[in-house]
Protein backbone atom coordinates (compact mmCIF):
# COMPACT_ATOMS: atom_id res chain seq x y z
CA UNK A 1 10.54 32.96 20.26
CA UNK A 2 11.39 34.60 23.45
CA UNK A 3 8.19 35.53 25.01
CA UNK A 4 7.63 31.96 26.44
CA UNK A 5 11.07 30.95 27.78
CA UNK A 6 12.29 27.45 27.00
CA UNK A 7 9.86 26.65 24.38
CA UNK A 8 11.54 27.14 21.43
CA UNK A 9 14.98 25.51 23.48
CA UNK A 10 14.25 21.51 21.46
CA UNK A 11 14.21 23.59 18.12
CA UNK A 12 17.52 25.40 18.45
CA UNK A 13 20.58 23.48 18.01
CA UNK A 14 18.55 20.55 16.60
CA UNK A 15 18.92 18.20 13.66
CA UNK A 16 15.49 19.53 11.73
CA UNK A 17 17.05 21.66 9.15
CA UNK A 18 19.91 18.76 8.35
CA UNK A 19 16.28 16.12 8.10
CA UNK A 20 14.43 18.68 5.93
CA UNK A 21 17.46 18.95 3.39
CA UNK A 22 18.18 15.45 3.36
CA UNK A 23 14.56 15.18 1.89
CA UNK A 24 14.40 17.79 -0.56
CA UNK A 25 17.29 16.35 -1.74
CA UNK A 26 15.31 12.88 -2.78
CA UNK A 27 12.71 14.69 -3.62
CA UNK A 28 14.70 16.87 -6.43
CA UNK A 29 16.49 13.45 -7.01
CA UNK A 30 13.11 11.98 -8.01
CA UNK A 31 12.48 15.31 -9.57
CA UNK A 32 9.20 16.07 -7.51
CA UNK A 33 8.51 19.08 -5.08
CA UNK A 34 9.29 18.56 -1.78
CA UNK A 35 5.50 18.89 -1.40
CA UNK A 36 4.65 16.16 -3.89
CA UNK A 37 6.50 13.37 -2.53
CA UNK A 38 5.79 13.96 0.82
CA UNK A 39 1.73 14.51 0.72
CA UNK A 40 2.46 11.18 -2.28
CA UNK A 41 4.17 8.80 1.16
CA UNK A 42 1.48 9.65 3.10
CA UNK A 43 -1.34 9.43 0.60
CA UNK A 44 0.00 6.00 0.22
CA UNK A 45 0.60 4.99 3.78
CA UNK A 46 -1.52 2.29 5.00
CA UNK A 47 -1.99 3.46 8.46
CA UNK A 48 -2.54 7.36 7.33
CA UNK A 49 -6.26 8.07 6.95
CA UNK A 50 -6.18 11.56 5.66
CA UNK A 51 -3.95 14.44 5.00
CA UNK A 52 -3.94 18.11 5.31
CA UNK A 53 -3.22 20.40 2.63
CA UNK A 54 -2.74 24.10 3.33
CA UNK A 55 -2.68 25.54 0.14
CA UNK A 56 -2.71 28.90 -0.65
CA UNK A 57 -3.42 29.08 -3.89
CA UNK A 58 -5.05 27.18 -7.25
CA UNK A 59 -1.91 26.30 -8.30
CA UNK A 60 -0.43 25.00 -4.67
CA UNK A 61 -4.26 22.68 -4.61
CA UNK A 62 -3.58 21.76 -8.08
CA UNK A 63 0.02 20.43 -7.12
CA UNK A 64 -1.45 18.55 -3.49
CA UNK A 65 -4.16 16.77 -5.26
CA UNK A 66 -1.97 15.47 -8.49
CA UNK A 67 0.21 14.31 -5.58
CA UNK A 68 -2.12 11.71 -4.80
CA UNK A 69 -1.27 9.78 -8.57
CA UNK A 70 2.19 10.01 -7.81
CA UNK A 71 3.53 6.45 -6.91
CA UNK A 72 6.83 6.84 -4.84
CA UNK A 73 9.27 3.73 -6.45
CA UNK A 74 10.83 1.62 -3.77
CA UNK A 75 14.26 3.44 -4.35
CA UNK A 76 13.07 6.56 -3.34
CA UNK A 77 11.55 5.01 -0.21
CA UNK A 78 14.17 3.47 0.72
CA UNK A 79 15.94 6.97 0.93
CA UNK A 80 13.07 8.26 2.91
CA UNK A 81 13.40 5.23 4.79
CA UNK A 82 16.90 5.89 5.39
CA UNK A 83 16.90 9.95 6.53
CA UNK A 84 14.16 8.95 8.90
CA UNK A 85 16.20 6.52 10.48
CA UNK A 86 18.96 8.99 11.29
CA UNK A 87 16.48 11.35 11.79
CA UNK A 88 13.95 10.27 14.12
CA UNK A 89 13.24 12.97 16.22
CA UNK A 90 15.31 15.30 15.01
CA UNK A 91 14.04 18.14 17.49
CA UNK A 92 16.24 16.70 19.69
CA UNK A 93 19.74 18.21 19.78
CA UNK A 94 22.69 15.63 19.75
């Protein structure tokens, strides 16, 4: 993290973990992996094309591609909706 300076500078002090809790929390709400709902919004995002899954293992692939039956209900959007509205670039420290 050191060995380039100021690269890792928009990371630290930044809003990402408080954006990546925020969603694990709707996702546990839902009662879905973290994984699952996200790979489910984008498999069901008109203007994403294609994802990519990096799993690791049968059981990780077996989880990514189930994902794609998963139907996200308009509550739960409207969450997502919501944390990436007060998250929008939440590299960025405020």
């Amino acid at each position: 993290m050191n060995l380039f300076p100021g690269f890792m500078t928009r990371y630290r002090d930044s809003q990402n973990e408080s954006a990546v809790d925020a969603y694990i929390q709707i996702a546990k709400e839902a009662g879905l992996s973290p994984a699952t709902m996200a790979l489910s919004w984008c498999y069901h995002r008109e203007h994403v094309c294609s994802t990519i899954i990096g799993a690791t293992s049968l059981s990780q692939l077996d989880e990514n591609v189930k994902a794609y039956d998963v139907k996200l209900d308009d509550a739960v959007l409207e969450k997502i909706h919501k944390v990436y509205q007060r998250y929008t670039d939440p590299t960025k420290a405020y």
